[in-house]
Protein backbone atom coordinates (compact mmCIF):
# COMPACT_ATOMS: atom_id res chain seq x y z
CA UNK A 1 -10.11 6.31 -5.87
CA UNK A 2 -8.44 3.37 -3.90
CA UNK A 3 -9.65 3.19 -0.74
CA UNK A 4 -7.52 1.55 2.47
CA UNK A 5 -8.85 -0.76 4.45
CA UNK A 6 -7.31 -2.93 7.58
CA UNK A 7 -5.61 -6.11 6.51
CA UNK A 8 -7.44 -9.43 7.66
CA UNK A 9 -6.10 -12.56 7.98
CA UNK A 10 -8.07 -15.92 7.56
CA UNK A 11 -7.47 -19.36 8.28
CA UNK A 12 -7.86 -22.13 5.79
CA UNK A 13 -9.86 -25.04 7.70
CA UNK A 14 -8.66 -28.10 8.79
CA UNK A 15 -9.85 -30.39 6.04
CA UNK A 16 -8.03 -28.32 3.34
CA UNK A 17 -4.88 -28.36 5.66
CA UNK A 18 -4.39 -31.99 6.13
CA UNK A 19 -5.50 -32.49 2.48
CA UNK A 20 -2.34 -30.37 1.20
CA UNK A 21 -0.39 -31.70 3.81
CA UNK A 22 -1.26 -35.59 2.20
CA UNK A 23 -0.43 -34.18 -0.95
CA UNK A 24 2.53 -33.07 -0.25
CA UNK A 25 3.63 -35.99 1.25
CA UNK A 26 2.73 -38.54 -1.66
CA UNK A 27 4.69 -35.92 -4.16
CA UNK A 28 7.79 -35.93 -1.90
CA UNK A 29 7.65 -39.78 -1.43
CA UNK A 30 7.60 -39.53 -5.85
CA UNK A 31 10.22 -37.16 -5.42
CA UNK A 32 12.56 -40.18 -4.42
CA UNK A 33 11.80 -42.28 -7.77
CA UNK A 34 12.92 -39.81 -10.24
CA UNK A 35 15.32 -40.48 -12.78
CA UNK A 36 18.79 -40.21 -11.93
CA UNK A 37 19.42 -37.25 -14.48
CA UNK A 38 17.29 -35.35 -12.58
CA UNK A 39 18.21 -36.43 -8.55
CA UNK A 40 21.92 -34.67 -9.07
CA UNK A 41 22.75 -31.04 -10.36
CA UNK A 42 25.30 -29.81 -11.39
CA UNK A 43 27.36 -26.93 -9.37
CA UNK A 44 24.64 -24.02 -9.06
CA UNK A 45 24.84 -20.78 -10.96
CA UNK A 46 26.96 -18.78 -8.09
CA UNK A 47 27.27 -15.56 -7.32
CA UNK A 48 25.08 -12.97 -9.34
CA UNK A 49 27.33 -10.48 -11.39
CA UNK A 50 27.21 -6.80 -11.53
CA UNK A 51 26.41 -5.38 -15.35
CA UNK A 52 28.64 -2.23 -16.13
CA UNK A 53 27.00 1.30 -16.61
CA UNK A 54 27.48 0.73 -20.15
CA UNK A 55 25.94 -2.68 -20.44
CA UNK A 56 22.80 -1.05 -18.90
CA UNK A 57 22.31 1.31 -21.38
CA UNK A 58 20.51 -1.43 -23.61
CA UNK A 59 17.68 -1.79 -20.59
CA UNK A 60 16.61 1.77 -21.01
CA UNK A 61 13.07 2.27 -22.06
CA UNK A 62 11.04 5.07 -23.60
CA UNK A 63 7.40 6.17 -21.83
CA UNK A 64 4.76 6.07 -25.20
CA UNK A 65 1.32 7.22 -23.32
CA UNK A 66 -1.98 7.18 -24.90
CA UNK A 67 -3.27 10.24 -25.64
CA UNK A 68 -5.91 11.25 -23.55
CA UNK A 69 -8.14 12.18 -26.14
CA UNK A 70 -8.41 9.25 -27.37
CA UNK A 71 -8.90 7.45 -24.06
CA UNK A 72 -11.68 10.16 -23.40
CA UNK A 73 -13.14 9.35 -27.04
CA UNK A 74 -13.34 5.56 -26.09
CA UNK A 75 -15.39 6.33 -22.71
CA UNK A 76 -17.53 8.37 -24.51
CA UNK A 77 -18.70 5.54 -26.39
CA UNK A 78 -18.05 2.76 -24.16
CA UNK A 79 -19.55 4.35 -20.68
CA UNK A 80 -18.14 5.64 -17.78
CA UNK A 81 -15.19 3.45 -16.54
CA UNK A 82 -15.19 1.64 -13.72
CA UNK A 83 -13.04 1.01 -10.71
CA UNK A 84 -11.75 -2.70 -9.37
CA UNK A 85 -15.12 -2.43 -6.37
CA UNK A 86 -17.60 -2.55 -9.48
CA UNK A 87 -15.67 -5.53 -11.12
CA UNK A 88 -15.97 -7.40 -8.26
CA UNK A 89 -19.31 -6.97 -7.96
CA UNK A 90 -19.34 -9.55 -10.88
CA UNK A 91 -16.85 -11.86 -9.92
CA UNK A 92 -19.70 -14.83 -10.25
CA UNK A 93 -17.02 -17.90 -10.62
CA UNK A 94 -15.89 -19.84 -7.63
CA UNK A 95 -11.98 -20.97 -7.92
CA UNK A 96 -12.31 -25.01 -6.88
CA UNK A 97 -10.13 -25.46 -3.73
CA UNK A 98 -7.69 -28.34 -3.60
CA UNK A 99 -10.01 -31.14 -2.27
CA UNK A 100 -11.93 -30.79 -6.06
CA UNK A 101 -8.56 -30.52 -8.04
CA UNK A 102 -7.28 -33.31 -10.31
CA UNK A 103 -4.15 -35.55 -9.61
CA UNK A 104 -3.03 -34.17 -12.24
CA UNK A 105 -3.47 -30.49 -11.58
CA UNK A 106 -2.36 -31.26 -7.99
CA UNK A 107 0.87 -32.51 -9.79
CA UNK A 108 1.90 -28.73 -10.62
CA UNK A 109 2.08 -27.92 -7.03
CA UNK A 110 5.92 -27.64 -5.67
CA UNK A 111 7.32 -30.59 -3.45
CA UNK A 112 9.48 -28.72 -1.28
CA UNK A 113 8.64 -26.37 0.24
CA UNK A 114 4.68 -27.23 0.27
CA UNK A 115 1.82 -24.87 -0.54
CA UNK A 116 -0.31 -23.59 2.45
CA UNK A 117 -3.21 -22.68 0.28
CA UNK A 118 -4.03 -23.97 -3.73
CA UNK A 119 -6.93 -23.37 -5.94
CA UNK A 120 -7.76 -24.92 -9.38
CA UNK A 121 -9.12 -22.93 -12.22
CA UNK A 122 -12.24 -24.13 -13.86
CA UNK A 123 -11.84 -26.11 -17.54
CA UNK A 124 -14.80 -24.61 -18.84
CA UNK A 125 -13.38 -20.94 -19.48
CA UNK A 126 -9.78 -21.75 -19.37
CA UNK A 127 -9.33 -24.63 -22.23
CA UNK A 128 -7.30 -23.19 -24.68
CA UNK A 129 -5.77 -20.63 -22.45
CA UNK A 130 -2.34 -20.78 -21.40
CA UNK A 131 -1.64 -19.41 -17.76
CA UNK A 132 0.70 -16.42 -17.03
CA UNK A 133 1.52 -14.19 -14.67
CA UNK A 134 0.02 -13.30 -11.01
CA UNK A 135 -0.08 -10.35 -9.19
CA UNK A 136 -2.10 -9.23 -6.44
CA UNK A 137 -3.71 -6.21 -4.06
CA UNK A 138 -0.41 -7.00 -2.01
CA UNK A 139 1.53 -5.86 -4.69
CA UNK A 140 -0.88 -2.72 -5.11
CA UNK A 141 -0.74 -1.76 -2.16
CA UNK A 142 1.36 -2.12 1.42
CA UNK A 143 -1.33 -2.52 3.39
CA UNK A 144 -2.24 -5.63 1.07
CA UNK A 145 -5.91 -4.21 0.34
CA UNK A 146 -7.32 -2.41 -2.38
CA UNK A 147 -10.16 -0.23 -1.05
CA UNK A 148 -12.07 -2.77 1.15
CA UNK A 149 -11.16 -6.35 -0.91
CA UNK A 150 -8.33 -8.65 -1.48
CA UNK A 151 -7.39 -8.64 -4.77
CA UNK A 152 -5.80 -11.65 -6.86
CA UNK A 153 -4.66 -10.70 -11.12
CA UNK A 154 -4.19 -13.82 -12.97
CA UNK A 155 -3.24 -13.53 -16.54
CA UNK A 156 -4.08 -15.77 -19.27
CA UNK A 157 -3.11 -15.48 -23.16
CA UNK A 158 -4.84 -17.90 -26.18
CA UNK A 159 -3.25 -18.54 -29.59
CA UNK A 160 -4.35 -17.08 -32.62
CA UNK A 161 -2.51 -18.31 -34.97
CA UNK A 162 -1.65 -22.30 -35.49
CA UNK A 163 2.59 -22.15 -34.54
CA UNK A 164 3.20 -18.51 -33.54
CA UNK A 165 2.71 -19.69 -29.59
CA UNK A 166 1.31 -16.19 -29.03
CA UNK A 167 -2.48 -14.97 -28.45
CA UNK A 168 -4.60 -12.96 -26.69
CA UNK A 169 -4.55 -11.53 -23.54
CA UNK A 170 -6.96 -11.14 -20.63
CA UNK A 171 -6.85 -11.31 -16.84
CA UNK A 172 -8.81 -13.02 -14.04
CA UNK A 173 -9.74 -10.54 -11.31
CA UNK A 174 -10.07 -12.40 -7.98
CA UNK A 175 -11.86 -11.63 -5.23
CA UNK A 176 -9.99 -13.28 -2.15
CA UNK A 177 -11.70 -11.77 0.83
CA UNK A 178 -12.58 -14.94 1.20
CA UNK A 179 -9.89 -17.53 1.26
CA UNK A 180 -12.24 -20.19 1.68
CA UNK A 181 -13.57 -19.37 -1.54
CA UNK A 182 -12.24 -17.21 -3.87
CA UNK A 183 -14.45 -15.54 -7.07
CA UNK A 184 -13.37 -14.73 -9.93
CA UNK A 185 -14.60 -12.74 -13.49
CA UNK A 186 -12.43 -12.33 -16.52
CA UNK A 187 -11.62 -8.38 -18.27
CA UNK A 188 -9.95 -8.55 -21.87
CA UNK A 189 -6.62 -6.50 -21.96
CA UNK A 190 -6.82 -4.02 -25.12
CA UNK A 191 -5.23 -1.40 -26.85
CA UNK A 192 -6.97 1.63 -28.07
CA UNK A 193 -6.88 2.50 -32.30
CA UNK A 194 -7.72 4.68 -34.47
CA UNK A 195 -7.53 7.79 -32.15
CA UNK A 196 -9.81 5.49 -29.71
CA UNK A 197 -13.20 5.29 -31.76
CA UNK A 198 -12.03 0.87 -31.63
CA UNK A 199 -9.54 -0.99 -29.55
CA UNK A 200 -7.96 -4.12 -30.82
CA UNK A 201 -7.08 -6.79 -28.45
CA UNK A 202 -3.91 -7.41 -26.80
CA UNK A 203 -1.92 -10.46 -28.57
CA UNK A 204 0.51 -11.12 -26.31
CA UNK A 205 2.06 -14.00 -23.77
CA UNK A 206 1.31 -12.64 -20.14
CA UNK A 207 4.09 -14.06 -19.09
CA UNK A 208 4.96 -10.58 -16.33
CA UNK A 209 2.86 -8.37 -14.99
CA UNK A 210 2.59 -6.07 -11.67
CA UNK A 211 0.25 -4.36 -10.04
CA UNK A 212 1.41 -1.19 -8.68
CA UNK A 213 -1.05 1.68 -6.94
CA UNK A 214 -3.35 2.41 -9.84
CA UNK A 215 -1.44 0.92 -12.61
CA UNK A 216 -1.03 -2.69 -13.94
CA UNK A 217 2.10 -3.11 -16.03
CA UNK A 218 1.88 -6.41 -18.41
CA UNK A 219 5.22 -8.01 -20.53
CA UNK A 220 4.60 -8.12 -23.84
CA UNK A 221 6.20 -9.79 -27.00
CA UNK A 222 3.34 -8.56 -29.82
CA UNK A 223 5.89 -6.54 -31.67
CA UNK A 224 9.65 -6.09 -31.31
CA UNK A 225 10.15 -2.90 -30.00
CA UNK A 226 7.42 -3.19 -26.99
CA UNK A 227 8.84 -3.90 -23.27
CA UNK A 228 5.93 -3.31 -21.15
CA UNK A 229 1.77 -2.32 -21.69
CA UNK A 230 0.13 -0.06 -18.86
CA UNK A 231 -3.27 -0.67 -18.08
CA UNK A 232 -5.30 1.87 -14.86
CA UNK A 233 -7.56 -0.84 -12.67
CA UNK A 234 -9.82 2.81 -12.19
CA UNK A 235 -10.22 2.37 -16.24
CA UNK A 236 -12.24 -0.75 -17.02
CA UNK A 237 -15.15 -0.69 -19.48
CA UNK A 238 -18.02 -2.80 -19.75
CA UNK A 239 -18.86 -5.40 -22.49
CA UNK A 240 -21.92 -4.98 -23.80
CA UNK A 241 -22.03 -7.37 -26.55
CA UNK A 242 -21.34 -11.14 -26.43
CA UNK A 243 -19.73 -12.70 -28.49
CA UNK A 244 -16.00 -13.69 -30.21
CA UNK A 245 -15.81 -10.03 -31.85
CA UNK A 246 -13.04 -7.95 -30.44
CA UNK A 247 -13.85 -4.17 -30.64
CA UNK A 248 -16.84 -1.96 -31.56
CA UNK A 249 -19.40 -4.12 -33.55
CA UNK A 250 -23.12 -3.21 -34.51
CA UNK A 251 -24.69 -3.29 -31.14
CA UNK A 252 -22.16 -2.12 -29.22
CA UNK A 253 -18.59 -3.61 -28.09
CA UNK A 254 -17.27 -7.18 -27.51
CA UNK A 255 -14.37 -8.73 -26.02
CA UNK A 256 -13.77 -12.43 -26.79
CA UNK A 257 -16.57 -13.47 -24.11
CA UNK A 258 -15.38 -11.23 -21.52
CA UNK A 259 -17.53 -9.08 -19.55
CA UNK A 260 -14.91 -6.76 -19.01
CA UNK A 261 -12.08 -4.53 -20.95
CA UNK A 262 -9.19 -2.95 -19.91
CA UNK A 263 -7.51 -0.37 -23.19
CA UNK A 264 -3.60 0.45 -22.68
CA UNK A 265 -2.87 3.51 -21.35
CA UNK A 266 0.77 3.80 -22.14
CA UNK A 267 3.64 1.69 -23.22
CA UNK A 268 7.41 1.10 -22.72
CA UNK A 269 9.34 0.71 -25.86
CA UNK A 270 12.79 -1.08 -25.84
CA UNK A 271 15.43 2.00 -26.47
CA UNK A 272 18.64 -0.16 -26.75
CA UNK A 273 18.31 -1.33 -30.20
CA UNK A 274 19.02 -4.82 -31.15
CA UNK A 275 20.99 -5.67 -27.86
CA UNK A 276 17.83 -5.10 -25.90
CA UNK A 277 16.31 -7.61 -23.92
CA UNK A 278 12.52 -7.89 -23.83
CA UNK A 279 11.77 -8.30 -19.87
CA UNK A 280 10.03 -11.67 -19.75
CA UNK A 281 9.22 -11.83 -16.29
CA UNK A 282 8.65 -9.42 -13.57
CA UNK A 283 7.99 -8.68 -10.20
CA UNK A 284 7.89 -5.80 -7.27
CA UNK A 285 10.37 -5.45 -4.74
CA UNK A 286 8.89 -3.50 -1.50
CA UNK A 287 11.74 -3.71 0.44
CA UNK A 288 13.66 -1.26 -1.99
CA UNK A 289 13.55 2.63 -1.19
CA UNK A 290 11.62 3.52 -4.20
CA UNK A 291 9.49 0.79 -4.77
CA UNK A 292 11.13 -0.78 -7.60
CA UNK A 293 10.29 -3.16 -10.96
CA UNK A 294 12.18 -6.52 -11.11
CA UNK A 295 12.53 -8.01 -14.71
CA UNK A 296 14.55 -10.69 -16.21
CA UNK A 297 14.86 -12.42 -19.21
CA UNK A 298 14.88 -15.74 -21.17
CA UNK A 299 17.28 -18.28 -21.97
CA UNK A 300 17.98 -21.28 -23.13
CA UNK A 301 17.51 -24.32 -20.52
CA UNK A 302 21.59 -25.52 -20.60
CA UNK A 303 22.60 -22.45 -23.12
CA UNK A 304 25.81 -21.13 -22.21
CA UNK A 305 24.59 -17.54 -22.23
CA UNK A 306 23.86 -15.30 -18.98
CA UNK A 307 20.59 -14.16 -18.60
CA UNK A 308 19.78 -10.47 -17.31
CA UNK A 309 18.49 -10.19 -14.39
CA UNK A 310 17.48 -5.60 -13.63
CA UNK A 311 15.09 -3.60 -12.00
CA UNK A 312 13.77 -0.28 -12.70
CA UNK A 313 12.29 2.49 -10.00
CA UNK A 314 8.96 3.55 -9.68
CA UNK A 315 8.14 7.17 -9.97
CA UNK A 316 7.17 9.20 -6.60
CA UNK A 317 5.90 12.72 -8.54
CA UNK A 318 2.60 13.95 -8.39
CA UNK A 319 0.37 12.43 -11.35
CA UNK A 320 2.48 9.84 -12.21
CA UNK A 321 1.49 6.74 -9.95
CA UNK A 322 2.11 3.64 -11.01
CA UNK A 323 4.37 4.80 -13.72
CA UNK A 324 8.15 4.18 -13.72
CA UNK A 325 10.86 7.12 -12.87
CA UNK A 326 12.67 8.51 -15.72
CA UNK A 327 16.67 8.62 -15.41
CA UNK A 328 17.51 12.32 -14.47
CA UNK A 329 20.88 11.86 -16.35
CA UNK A 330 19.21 10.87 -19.67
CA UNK A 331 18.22 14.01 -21.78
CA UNK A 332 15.13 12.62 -23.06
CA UNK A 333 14.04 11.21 -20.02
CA UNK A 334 14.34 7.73 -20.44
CA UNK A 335 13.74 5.06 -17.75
CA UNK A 336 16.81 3.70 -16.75
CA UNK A 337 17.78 0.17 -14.94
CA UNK A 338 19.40 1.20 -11.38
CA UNK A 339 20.47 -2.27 -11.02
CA UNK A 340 21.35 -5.29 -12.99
CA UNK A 341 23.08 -8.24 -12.84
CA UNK A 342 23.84 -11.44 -15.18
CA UNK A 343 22.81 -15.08 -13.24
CA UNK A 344 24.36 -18.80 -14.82
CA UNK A 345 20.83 -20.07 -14.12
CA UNK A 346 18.99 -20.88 -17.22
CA UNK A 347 15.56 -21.84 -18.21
CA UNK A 348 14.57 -19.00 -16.00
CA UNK A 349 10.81 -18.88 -15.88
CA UNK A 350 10.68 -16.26 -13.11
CA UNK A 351 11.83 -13.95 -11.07
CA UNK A 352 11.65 -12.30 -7.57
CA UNK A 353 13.63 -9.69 -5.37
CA UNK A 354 13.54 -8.85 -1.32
CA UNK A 355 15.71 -7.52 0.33
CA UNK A 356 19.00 -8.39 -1.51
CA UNK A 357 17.99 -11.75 -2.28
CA UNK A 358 16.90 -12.61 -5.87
CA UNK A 359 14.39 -15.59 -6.37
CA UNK A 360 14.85 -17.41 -9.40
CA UNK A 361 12.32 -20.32 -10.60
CA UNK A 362 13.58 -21.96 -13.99
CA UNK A 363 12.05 -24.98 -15.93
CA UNK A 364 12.53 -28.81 -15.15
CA UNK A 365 14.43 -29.46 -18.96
CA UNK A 366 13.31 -32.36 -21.07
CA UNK A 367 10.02 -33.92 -19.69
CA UNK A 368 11.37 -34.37 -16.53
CA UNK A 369 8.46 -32.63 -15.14
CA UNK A 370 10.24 -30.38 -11.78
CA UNK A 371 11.52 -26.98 -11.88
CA UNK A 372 13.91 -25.55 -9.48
CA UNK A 373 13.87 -22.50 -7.40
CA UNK A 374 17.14 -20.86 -6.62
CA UNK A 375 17.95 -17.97 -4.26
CA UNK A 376 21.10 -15.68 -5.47
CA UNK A 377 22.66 -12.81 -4.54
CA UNK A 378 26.15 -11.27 -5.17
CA UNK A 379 27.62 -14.26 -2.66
CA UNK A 380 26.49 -17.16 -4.13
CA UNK A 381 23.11 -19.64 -4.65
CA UNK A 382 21.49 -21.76 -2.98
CA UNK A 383 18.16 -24.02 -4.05
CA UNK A 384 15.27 -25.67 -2.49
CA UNK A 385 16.19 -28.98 -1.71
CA UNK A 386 13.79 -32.11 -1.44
CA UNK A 387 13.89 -36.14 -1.28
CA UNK A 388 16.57 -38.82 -0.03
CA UNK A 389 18.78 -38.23 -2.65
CA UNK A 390 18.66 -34.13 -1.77
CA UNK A 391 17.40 -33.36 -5.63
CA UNK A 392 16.84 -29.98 -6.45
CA UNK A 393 14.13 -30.59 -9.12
CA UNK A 394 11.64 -29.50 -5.91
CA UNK A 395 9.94 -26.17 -7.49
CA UNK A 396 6.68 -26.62 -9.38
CA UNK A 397 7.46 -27.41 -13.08
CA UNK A 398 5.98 -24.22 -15.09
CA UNK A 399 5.77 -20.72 -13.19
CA UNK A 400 5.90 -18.11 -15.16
CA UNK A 401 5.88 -15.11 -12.70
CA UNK A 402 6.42 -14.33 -8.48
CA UNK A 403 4.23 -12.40 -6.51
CA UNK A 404 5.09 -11.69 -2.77
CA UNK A 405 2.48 -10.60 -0.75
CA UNK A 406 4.20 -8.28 2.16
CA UNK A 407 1.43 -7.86 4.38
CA UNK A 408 1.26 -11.41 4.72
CA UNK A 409 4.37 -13.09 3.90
CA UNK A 410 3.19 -15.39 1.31
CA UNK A 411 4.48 -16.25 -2.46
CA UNK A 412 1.88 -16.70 -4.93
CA UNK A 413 2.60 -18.40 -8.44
CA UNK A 414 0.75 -20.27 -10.71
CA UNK A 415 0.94 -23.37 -12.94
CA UNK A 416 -0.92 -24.52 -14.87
CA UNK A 417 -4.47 -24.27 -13.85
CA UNK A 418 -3.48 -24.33 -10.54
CA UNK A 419 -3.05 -21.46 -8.41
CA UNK A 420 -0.81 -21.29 -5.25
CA UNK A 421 0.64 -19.97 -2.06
CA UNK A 422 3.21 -20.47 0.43
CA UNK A 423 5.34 -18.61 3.05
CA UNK A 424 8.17 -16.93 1.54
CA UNK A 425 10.35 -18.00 4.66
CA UNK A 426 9.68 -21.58 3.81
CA UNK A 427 11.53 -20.86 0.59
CA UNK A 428 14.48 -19.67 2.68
CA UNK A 429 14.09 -22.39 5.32
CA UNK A 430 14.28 -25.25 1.70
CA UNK A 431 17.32 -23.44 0.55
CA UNK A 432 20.78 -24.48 2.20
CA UNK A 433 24.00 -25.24 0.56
């Protein structure tokens, strides 16, 4: 049972401060010396345009949950589950703050506008993992807490296979009470089999995911006609085996070296047939009355085709928190988008919503090594700016996902193995025509 708990701010000392304020200097001044194909831009992407009622229909999605029995038949063999305080309890890892991070880490960083607070993930249990999405106890919650803590999600996925650029799945839980130094322990996302005697291990990119009350909705591309994974933060079991194994083994249960594992509670299955896009990225959108799920989609970097850009509502019934709404006009009670739009920008990498403003973050093209972060809305776009020669290439070159933190105002995102933060009105203050 989630808790609430009063909203604390802390400061970042003075060390840290002027050391991201140096940084940020020196990448700006490099800002100035890069190549000429990347200091001009072409016209932006414009105005975002309204989808038609019938172009929506391929956005719907259908609820698939996991039968309780079988989510009762894995806790009777795995333990009692536990709740987000407990994990916490073994958050043992210390995130290294900026001062420890590589030049080269501190190179994913955005020039303009400049992180107020950045952390660097440890080598020794993230080489070979590829960083994904972030969400936090902001996003769970208004009040920013979850029970007593701050909570950070960072998701992570490994290859399996040598070209198929997918892998496994598993999340960082963060404790960032303490800004100064933020803890961290890993849980393995899963999905229950064979009527929940095993569970098999998510292979997917984490390349979306939101944290919403109880409920943790993940992207996922592991087969064709999945949209979205649930996973409940009240339902994580503990490993009691170590080792590579995935699932129930002699002994008890492993989980790739995690201590921790999260099984799937429901999914959302693409109902539009082939015209269906899979949402790549998403986000939550506070300021929207219901709470509502931002997704977009992929494209090409320079492709001439529009990217989706949709969100869908979250459900306010009793017993179904953290679950999306179902479209009252659908018969079989399909979730339906309540808004969507098409955006020129391409390469999109992520994507954000508040209050009428979308947030777009897309890739830095060939090896040129800056992304750019636009802001869009049905008037017209507008991008961070940065340098002498007024480039856009300003944004961090690899985020995969947006997280803004109401309580405090702050944007997280993450390349790399470097995790960051910034005011979201610095965004807006970067962005002029």
């Amino acid at each position: 049972m989630k808790q609430r708990g009063r909203h604390r701010r802390r400061r970042r000392g003075r060390a840290v401060r002027g050391f991201l304020t140096g940084t940020a200097l020196a990448l700006t001044a490099a800002a100035t010396m890069i190549s000429a194909s990347q200091a001009t831009v072409a016209d932006g992407p414009g105005a975002l345009k309204p989808l038609t009622s019938a172009a929506t229909d391929a956005l719907r999605l259908t609820e698939e949950p996991v039968p309780a029995a079988d989510l009762d038949r894995l806790a009777a063999g795995m333990g009692t589950p536990l709740g987000v305080d407990e994990v916490l309890r073994g958050a043992g890892r210390a995130l290294r703050d900026t001062v420890d991070c590589t030049a080269g880490e501190r190179a994913a960083l955005p020039l303009t506008p400049t992180a107020t607070r950045a952390y660097c993930w440890n080598t020794d249990d993230t080489d070979g993992w590829r960083p994904g999405a972030v969400t936090t106890s902001g996003d769970a919650d208004e009040d920013g807490m979850w029970g007593a803590h701050r909570v950070i999600l960072s998701g992570w996925s490994r290859a399996v296979g040598p070209a198929d650029g997918r892998g496994l799945a598993r999340i960082a839980f963060v404790n960032a009470d303490n800004l100064n130094r933020p803890t961290y322990t890993w849980g393995l996302l899963a999905v229950p089999v064979d009527g929940g005697r095993d569970y098999r291990g998510l292979v997917s990119r984490v390349s979306g995911m939101v944290w919403y009350q109880d409920k943790l909705l993940v992207t996922a591309d592991d087969d064709g006609g999945t949209a979205l994974y649930v996973y409940d933060v009240n339902r994580v079991h503990r490993a009691t085996v170590t080792g590579t194994a995935i699932g129930r083994v002699p002994g008890g249960w492993s989980a790739d070296g995690a201590p921790y594992v999260l099984p799937a509670v429901a999914a959302y299955r693409l109902s539009g047939g082939p015209r269906a896009p899979h949402p790549a990225t998403v986000s939550l959108d506070r300021s929207t009355a219901p709470d509502t799920l931002v997704a977009g989609e992929w494209t090409l970097d320079g492709g001439d085709r529009r990217a989706r850009l949709w969100r869908y509502a979250f459900d306010a019934a009793p017993g179904r928190s953290g679950l999306l709404a179902g479209d009252p006009a659908d018969p079989g009670g399909r979730v339906g988008a309540t808004e969507a739009y098409t955006t020129k920008a391409t390469g999109l990498h992520s994507v954000l919503a508040y209050r009428g403003t979308w947030y777009l973050s897309r890739t830095g093209g060939d090896g040129d090594g800056r992304g750019t972060l636009w802001r869009q809305d049905s008037e017209g776009a507008r991008a961070a700016r940065c340098g002498a020669d007024d480039s856009r290439h300003c944004w961090s070159p690899g985020t995969e996902s947006l997280s803004y933190w109401t309580a405090t105002g702050e944007l997280w995102a993450q390349s790399g193995r470097t995790l960051f933060a910034l005011p979201l009105a610095s965004v807006d203050g970067a962005a002029r025509q």
